[in-house]
PDB file of N, CA and C in Angstrom:
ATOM      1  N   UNK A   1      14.909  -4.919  -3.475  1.00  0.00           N
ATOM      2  CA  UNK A   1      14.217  -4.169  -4.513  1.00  0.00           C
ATOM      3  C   UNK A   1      12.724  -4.486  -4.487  1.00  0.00           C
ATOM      4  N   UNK A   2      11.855  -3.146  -4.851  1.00  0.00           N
ATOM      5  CA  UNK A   2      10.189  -3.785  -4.671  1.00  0.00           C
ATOM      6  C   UNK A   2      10.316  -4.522  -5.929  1.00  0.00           C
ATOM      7  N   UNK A   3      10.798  -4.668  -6.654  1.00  0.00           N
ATOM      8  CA  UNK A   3      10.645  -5.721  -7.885  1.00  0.00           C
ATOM      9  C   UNK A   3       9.995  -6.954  -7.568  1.00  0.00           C
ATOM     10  N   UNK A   4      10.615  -7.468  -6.850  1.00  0.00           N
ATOM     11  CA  UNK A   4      10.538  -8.834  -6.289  1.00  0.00           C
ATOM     12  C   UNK A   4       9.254  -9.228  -5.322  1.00  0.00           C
ATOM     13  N   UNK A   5       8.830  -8.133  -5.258  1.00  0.00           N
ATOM     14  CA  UNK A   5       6.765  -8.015  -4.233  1.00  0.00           C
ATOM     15  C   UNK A   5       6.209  -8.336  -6.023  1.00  0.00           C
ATOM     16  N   UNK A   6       6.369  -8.113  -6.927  1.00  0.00           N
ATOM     17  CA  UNK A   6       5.542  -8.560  -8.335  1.00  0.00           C
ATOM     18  C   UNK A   6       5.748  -9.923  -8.286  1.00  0.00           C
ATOM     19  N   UNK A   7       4.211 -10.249  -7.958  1.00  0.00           N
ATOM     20  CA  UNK A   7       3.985 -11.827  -8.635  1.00  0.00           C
ATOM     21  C   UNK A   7       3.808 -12.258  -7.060  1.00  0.00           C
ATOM     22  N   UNK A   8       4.348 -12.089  -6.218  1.00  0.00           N
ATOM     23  CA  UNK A   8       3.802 -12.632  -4.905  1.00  0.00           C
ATOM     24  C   UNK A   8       2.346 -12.353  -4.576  1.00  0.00           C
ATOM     25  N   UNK A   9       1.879 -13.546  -4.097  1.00  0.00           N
ATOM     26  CA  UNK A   9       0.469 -14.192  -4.140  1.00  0.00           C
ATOM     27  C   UNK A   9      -0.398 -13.187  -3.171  1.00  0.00           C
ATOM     28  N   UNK A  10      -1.394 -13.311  -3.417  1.00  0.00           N
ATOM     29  CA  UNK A  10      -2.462 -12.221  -2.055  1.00  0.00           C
ATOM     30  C   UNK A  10      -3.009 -13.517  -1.241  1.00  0.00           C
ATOM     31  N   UNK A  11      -3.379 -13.154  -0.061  1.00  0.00           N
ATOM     32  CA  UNK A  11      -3.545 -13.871   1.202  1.00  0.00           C
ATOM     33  C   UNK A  11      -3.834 -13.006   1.876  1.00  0.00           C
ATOM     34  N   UNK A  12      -5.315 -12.696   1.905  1.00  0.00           N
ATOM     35  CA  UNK A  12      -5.427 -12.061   3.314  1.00  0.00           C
ATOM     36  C   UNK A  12      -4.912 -11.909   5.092  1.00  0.00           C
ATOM     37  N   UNK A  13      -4.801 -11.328   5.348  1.00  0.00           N
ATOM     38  CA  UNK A  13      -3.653 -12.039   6.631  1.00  0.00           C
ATOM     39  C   UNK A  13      -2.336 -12.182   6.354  1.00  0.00           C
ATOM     40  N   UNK A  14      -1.594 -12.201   5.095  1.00  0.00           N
ATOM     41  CA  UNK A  14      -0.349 -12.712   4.880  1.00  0.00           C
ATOM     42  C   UNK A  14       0.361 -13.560   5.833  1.00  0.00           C
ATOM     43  N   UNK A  15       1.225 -14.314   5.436  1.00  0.00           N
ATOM     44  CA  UNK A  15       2.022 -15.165   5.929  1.00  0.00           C
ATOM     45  C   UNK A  15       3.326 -15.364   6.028  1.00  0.00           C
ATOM     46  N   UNK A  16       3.952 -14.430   5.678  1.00  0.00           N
ATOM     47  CA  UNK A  16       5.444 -14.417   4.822  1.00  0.00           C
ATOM     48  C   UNK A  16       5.542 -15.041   3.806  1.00  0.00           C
ATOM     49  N   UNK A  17       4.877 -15.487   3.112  1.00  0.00           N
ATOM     50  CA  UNK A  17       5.380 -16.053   2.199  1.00  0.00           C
ATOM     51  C   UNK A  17       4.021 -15.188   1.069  1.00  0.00           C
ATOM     52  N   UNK A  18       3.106 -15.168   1.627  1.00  0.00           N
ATOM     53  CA  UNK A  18       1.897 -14.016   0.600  1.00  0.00           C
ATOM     54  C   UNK A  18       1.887 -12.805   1.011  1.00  0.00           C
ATOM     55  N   UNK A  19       1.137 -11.868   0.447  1.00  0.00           N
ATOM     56  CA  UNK A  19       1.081 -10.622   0.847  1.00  0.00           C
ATOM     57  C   UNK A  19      -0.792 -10.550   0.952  1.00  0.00           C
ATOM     58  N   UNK A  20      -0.826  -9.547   1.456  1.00  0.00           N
ATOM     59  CA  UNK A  20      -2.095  -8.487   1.585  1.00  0.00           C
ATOM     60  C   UNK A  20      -1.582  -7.243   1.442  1.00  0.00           C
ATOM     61  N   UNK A  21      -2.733  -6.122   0.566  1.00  0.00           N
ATOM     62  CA  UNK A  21      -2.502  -4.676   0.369  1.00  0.00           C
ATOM     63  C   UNK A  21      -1.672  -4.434   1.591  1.00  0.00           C
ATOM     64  N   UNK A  22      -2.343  -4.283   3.172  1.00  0.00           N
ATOM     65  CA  UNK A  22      -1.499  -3.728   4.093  1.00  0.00           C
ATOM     66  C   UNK A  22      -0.105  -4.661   4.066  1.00  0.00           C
ATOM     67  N   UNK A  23       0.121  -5.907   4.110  1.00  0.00           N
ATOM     68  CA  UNK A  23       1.825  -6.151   3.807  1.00  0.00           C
ATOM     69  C   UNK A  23       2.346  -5.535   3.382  1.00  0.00           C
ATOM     70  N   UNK A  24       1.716  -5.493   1.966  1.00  0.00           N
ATOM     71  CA  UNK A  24       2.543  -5.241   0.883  1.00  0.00           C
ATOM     72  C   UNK A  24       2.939  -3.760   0.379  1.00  0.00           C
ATOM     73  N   UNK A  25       2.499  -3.350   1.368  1.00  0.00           N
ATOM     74  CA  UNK A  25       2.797  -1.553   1.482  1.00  0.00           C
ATOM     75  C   UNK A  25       4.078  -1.335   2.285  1.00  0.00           C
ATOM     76  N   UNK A  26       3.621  -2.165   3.568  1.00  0.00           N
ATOM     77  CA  UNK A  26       4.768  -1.770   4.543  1.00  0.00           C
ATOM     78  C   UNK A  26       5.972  -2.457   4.130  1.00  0.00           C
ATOM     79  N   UNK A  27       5.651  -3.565   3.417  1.00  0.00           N
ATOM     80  CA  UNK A  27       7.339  -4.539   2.855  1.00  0.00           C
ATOM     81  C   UNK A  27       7.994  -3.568   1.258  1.00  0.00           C
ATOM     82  N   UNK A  28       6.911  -2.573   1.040  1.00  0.00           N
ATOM     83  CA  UNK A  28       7.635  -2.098  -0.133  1.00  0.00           C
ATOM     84  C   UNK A  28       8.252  -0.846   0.205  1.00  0.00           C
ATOM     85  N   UNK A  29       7.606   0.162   1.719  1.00  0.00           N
ATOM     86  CA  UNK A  29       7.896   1.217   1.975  1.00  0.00           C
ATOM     87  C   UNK A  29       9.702   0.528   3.016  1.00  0.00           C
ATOM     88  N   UNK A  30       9.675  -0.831   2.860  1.00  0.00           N
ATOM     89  CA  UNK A  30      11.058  -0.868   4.207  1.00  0.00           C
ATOM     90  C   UNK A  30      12.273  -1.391   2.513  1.00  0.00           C
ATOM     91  N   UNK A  31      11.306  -1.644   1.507  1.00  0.00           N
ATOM     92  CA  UNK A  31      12.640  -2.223   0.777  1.00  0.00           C
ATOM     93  C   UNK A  31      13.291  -0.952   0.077  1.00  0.00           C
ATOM     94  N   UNK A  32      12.301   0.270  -0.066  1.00  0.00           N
ATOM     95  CA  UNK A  32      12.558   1.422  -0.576  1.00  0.00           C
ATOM     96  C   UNK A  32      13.547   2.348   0.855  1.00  0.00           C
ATOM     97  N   UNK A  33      13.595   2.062   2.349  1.00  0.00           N
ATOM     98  CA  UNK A  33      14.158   2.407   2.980  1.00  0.00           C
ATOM     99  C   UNK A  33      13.553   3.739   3.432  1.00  0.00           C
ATOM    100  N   UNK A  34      12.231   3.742   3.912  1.00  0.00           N
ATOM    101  CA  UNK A  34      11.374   4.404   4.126  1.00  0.00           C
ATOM    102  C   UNK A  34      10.687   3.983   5.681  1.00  0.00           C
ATOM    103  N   UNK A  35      10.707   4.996   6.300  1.00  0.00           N
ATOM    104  CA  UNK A  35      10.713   4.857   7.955  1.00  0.00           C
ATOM    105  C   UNK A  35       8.817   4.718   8.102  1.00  0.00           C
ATOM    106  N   UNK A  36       8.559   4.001   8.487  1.00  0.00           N
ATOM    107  CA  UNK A  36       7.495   3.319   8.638  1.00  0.00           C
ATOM    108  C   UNK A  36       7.320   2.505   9.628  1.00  0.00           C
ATOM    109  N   UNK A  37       5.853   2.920  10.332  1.00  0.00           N
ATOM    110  CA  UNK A  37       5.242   2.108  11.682  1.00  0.00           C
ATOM    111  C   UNK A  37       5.137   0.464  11.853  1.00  0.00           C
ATOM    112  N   UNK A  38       5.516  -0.141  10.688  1.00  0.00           N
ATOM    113  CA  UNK A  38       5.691  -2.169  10.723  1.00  0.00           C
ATOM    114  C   UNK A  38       3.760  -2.311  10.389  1.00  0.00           C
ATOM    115  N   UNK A  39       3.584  -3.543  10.423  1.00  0.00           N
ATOM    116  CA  UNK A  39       2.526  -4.089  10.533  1.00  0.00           C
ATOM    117  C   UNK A  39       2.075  -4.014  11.835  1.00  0.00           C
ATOM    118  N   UNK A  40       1.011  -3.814  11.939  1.00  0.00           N
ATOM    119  CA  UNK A  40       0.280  -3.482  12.802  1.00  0.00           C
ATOM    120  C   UNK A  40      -0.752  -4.645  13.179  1.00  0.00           C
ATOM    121  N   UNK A  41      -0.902  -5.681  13.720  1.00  0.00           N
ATOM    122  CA  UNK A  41      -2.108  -6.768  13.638  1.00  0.00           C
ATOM    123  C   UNK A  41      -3.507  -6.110  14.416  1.00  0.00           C
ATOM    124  N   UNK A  42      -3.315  -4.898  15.134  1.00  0.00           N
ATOM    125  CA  UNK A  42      -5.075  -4.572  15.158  1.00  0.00           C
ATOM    126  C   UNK A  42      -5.709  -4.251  13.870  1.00  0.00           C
ATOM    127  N   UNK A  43      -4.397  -3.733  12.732  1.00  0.00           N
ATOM    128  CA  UNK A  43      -5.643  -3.029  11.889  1.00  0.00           C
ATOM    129  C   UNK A  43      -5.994  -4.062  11.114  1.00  0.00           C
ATOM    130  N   UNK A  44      -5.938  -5.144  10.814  1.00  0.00           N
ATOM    131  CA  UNK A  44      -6.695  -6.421  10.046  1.00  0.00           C
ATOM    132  C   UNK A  44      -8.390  -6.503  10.965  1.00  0.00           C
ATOM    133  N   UNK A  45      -8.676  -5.451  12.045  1.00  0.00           N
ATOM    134  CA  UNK A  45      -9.828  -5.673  12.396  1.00  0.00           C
ATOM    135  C   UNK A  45     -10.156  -4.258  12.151  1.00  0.00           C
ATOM    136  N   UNK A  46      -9.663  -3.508  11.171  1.00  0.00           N
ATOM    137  CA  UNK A  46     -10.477  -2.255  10.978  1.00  0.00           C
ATOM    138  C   UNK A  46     -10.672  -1.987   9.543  1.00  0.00           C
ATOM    139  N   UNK A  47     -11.784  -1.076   9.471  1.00  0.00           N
ATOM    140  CA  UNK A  47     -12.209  -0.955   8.333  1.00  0.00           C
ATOM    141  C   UNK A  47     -10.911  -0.120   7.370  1.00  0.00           C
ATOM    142  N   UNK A  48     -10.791   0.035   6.313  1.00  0.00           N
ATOM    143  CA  UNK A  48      -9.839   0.736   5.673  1.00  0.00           C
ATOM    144  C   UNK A  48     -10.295   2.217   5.814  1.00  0.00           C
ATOM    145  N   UNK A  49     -11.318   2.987   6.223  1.00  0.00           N
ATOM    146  CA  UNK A  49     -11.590   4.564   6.717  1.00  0.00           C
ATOM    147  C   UNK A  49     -10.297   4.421   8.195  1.00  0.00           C
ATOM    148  N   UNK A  50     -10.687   3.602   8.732  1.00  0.00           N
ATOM    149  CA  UNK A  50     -10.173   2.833  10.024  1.00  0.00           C
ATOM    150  C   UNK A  50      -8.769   2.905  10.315  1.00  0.00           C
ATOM    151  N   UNK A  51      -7.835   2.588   9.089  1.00  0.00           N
ATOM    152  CA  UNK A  51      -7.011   1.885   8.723  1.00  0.00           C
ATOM    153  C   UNK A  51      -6.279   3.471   8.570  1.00  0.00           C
ATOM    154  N   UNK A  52      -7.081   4.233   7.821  1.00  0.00           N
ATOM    155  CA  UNK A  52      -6.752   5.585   7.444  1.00  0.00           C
ATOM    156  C   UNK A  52      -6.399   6.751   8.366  1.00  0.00           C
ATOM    157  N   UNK A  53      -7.217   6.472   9.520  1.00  0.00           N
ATOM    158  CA  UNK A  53      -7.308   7.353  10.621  1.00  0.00           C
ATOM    159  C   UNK A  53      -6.052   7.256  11.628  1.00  0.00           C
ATOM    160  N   UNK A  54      -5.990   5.817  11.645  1.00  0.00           N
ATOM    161  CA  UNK A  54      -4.521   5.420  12.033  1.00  0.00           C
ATOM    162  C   UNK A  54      -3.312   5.832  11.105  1.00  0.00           C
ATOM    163  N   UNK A  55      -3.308   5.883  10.134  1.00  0.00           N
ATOM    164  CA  UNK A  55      -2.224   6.479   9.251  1.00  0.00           C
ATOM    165  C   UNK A  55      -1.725   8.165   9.814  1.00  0.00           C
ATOM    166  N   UNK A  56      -2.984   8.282   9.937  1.00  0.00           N
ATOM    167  CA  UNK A  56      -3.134   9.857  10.101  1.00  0.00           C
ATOM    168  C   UNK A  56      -1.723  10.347  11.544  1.00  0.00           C
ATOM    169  N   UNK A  57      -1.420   9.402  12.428  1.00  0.00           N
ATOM    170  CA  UNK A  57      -0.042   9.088  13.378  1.00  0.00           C
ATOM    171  C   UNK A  57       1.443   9.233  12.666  1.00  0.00           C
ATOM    172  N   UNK A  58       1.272   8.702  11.503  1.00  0.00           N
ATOM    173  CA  UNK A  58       2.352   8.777  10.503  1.00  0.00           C
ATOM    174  C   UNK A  58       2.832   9.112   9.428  1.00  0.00           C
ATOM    175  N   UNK A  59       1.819   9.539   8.986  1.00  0.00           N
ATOM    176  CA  UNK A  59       1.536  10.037   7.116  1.00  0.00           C
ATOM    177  C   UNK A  59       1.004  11.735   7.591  1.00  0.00           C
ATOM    178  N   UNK A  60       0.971  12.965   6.321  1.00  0.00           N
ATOM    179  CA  UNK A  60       0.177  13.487   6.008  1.00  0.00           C
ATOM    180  C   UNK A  60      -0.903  13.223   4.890  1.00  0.00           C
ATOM    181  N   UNK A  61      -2.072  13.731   4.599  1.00  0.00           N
ATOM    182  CA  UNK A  61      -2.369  13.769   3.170  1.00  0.00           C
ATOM    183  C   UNK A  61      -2.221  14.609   2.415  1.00  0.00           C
ATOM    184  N   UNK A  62      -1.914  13.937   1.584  1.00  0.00           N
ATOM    185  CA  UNK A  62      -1.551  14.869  -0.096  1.00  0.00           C
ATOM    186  C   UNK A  62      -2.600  14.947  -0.868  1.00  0.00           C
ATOM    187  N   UNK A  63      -2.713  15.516  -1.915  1.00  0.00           N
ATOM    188  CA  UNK A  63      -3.477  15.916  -2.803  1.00  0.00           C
ATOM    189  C   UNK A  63      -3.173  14.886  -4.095  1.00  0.00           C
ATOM    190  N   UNK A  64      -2.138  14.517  -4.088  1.00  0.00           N
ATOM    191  CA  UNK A  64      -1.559  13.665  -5.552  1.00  0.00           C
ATOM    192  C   UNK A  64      -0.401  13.005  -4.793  1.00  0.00           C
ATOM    193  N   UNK A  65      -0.570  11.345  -5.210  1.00  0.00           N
ATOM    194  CA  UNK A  65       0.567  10.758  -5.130  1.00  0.00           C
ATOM    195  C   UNK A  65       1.950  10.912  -6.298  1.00  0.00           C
ATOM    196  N   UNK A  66       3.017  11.279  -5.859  1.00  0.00           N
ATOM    197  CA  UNK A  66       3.893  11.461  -7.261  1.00  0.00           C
ATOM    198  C   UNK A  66       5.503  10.911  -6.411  1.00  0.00           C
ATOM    199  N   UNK A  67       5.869  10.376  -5.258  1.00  0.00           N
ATOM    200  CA  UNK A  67       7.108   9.961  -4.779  1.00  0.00           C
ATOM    201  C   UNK A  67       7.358   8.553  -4.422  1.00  0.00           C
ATOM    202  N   UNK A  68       7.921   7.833  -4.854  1.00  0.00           N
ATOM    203  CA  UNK A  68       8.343   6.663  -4.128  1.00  0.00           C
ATOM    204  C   UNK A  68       7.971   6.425  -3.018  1.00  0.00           C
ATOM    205  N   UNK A  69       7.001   5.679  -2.233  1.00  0.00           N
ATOM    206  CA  UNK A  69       6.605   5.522  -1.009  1.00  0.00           C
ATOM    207  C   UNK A  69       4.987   6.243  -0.669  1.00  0.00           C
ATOM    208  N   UNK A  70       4.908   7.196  -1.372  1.00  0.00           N
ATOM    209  CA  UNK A  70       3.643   7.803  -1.272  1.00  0.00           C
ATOM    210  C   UNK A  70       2.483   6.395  -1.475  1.00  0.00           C
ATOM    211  N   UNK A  71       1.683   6.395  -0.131  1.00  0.00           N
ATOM    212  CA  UNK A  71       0.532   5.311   0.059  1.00  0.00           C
ATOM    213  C   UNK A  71      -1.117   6.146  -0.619  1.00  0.00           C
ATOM    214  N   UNK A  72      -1.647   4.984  -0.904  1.00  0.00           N
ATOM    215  CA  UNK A  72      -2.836   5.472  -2.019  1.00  0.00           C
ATOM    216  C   UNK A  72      -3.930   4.533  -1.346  1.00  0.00           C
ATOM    217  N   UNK A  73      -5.119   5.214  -1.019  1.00  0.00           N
ATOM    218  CA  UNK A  73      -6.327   4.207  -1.124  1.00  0.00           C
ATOM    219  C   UNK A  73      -7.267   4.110  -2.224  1.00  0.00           C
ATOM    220  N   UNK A  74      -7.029   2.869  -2.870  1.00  0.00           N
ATOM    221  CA  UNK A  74      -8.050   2.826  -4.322  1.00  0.00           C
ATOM    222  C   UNK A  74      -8.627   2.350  -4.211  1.00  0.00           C
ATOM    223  N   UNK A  75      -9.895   2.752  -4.666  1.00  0.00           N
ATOM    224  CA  UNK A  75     -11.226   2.516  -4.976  1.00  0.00           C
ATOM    225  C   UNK A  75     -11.429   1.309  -5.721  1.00  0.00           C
ATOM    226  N   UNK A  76     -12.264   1.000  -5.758  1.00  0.00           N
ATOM    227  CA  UNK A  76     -13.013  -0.475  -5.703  1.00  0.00           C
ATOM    228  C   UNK A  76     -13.684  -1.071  -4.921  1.00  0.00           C
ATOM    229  N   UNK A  77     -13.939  -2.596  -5.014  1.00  0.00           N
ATOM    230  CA  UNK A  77     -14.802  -3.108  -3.912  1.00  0.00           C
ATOM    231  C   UNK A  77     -13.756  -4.792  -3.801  1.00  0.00           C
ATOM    232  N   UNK A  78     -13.332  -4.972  -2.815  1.00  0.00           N
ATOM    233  CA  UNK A  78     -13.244  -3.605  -1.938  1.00  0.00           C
ATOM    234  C   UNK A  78     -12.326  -3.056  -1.583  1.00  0.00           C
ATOM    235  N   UNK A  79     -12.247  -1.903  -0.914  1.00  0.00           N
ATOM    236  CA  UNK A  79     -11.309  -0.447  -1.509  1.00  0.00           C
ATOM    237  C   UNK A  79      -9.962  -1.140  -0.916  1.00  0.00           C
ATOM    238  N   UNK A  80      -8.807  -0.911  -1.226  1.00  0.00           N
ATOM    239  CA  UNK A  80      -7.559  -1.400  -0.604  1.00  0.00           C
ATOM    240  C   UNK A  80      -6.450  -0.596  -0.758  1.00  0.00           C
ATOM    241  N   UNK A  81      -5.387  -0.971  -0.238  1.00  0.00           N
ATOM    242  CA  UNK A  81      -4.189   0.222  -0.056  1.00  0.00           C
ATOM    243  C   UNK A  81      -3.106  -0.148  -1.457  1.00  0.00           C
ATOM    244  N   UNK A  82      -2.201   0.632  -2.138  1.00  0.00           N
ATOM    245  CA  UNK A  82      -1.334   0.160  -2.684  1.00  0.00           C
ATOM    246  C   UNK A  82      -0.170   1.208  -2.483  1.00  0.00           C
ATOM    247  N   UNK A  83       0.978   1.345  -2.990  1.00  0.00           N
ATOM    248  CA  UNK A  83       2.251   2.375  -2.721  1.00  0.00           C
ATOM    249  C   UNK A  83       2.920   3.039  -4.176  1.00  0.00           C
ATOM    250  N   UNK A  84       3.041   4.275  -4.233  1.00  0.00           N
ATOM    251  CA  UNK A  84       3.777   4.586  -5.032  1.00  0.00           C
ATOM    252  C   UNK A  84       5.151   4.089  -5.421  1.00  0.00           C
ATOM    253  N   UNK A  85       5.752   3.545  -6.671  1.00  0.00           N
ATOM    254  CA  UNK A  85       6.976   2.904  -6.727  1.00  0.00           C
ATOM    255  C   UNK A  85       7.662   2.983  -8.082  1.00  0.00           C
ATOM    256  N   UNK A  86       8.435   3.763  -8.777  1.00  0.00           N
ATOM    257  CA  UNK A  86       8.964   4.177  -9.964  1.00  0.00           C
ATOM    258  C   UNK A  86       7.632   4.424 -10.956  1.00  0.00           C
ATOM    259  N   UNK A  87       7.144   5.881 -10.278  1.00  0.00           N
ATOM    260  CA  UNK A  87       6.207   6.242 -11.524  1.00  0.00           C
ATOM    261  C   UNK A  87       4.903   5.868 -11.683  1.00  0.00           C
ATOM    262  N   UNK A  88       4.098   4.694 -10.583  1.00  0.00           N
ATOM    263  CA  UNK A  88       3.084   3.517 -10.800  1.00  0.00           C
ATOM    264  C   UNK A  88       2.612   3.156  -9.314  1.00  0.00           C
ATOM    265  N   UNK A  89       2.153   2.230  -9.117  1.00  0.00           N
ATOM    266  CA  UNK A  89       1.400   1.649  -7.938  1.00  0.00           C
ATOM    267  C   UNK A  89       1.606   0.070  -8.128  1.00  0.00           C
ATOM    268  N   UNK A  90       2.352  -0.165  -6.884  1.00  0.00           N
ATOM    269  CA  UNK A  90       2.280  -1.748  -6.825  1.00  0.00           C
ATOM    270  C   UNK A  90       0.710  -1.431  -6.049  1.00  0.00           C
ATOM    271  N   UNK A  91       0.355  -3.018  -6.255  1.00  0.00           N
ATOM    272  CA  UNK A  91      -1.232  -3.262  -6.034  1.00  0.00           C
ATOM    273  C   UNK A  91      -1.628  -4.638  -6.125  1.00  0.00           C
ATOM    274  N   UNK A  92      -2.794  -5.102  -5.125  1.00  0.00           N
ATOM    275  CA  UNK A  92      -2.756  -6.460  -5.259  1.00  0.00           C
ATOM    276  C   UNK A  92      -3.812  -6.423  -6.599  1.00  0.00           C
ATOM    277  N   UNK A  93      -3.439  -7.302  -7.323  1.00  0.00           N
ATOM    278  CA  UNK A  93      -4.656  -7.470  -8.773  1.00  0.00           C
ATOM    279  C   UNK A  93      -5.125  -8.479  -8.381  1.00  0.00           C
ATOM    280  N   UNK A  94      -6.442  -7.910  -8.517  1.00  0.00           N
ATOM    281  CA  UNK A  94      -7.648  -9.185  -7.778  1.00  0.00           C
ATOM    282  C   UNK A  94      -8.243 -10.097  -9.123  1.00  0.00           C
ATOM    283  N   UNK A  95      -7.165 -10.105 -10.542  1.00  0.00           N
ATOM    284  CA  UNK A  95      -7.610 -10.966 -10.909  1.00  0.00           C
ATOM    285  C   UNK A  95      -6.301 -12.044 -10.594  1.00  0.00           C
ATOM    286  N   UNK A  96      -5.753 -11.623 -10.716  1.00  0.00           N
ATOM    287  CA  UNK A  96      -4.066 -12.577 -10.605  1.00  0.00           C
ATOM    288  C   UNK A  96      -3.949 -12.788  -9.510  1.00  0.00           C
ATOM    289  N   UNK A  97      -4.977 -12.274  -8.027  1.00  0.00           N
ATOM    290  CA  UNK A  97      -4.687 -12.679  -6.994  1.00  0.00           C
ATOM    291  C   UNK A  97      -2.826 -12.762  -6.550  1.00  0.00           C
ATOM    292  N   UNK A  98      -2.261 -11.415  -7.058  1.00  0.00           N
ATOM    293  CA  UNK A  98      -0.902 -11.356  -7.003  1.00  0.00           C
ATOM    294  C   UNK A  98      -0.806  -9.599  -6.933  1.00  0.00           C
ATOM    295  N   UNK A  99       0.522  -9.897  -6.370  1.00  0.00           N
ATOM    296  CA  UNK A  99       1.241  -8.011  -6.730  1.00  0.00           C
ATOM    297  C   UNK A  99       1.178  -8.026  -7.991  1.00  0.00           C
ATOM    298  N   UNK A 100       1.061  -6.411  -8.710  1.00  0.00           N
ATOM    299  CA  UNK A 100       1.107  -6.189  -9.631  1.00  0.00           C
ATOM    300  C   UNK A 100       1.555  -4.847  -9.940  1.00  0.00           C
ATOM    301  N   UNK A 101       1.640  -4.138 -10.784  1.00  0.00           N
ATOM    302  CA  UNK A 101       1.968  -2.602 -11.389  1.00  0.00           C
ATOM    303  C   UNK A 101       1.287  -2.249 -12.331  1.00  0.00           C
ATOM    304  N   UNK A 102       0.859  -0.433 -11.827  1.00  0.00           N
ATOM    305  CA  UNK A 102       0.447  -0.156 -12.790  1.00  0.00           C
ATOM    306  C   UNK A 102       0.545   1.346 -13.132  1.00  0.00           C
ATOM    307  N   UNK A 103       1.068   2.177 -14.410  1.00  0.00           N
ATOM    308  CA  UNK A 103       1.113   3.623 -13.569  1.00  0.00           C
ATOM    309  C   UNK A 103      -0.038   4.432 -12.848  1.00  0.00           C
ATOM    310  N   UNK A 104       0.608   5.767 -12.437  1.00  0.00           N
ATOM    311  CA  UNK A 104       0.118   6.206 -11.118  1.00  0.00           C
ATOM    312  C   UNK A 104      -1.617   6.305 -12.230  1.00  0.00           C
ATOM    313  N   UNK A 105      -1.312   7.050 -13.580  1.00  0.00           N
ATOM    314  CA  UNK A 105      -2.517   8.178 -14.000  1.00  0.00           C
ATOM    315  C   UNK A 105      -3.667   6.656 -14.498  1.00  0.00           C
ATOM    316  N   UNK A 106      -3.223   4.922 -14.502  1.00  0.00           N
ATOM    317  CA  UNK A 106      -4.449   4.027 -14.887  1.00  0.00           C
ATOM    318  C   UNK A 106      -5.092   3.520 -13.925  1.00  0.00           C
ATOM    319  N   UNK A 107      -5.337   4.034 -12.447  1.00  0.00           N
ATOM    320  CA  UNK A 107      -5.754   3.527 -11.413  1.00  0.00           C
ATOM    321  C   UNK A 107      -6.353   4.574 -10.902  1.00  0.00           C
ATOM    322  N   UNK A 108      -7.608   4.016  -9.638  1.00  0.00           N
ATOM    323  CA  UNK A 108      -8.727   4.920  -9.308  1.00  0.00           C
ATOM    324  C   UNK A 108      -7.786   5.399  -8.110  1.00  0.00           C
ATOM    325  N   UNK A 109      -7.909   6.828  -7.376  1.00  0.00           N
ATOM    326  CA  UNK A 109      -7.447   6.513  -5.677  1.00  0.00           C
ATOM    327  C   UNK A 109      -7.985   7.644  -5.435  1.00  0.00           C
ATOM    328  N   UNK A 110      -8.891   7.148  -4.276  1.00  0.00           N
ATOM    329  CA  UNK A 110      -9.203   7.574  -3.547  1.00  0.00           C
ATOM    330  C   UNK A 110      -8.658   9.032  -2.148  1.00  0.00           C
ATOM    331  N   UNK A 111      -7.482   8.624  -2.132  1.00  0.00           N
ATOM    332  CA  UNK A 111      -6.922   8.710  -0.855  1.00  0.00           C
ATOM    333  C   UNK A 111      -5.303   8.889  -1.099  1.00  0.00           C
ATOM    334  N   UNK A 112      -4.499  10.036  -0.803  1.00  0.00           N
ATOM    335  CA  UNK A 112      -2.974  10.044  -0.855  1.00  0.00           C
ATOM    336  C   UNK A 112      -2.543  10.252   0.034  1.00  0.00           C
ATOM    337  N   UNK A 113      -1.208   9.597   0.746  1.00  0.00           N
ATOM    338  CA  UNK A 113      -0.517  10.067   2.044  1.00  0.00           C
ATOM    339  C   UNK A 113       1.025   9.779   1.952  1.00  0.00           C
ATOM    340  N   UNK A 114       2.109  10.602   2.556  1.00  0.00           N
ATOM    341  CA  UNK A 114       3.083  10.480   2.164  1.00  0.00           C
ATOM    342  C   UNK A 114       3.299  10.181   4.262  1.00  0.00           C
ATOM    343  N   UNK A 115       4.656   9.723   4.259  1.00  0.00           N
ATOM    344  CA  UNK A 115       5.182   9.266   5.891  1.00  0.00           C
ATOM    345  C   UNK A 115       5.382  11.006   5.566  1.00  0.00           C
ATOM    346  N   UNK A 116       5.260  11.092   7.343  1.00  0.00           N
ATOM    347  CA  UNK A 116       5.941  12.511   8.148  1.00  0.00           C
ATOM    348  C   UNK A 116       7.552  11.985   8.435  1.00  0.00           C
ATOM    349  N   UNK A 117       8.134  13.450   7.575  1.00  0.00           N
ATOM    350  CA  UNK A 117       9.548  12.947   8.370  1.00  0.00           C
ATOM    351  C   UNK A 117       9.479  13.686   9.412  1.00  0.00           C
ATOM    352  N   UNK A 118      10.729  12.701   9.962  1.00  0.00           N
ATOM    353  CA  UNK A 118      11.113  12.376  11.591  1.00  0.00           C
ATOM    354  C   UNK A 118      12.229  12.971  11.859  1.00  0.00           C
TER     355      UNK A 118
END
């Protein structure tokens, strides 16, 4: 269940045992059972436009995130990925330095993409 990504720690790089936005997307899109490309270790050397362009292999973009699994780039500084997940956005909270939730309509985003089915 993504339940259990709430409260796990941020760590850039993750480790298995922390997350980062990009982890913590792809560990919530495999617990939801959602066909997805894995972690990728080049893109920790790309910018998140970067990060996006590569998506563009696996995702379309949408106009509005509204499904379970639908990936979001939100705004901030600096900007990071989070996933649609009952209604909301898991997300790393950069004050709790942890996963967190929040619904879809109290968060900025930039950016919507849902996986291409296969």
């Amino acid at each position: 269940m993504c339940s259990q990504l709430i409260g796990k720690r941020y760590e850039f790089g993750s480790n298995g045992h922390t997350v980062d936005c990009i982890s913590m997307v792809i560990q919530a899109l495999d617990c939801m059972k959602i066909r997805n490309p894995g972690l990728k270790p080049d893109w920790y050397g790309m910018s998140p436009f970067g990060i996006c362009r590569e998506l563009n292999a696996y995702t379309d973009r949408i106009k509005q995130p509204s499904y379970d699994g639908d990936i979001v780039l939100l705004s901030g500084e600096p900007i990071a990925f989070g996933v649609v997940w009952q209604q909301g956005i898991l997300y790393i909270n950069r004050m709790a330095m942890a996963v967190d939730w929040k619904p879809i309509k109290s968060v900025s985003i930039l950016r919507s993409y849902r996986m291409k089915k296969t």
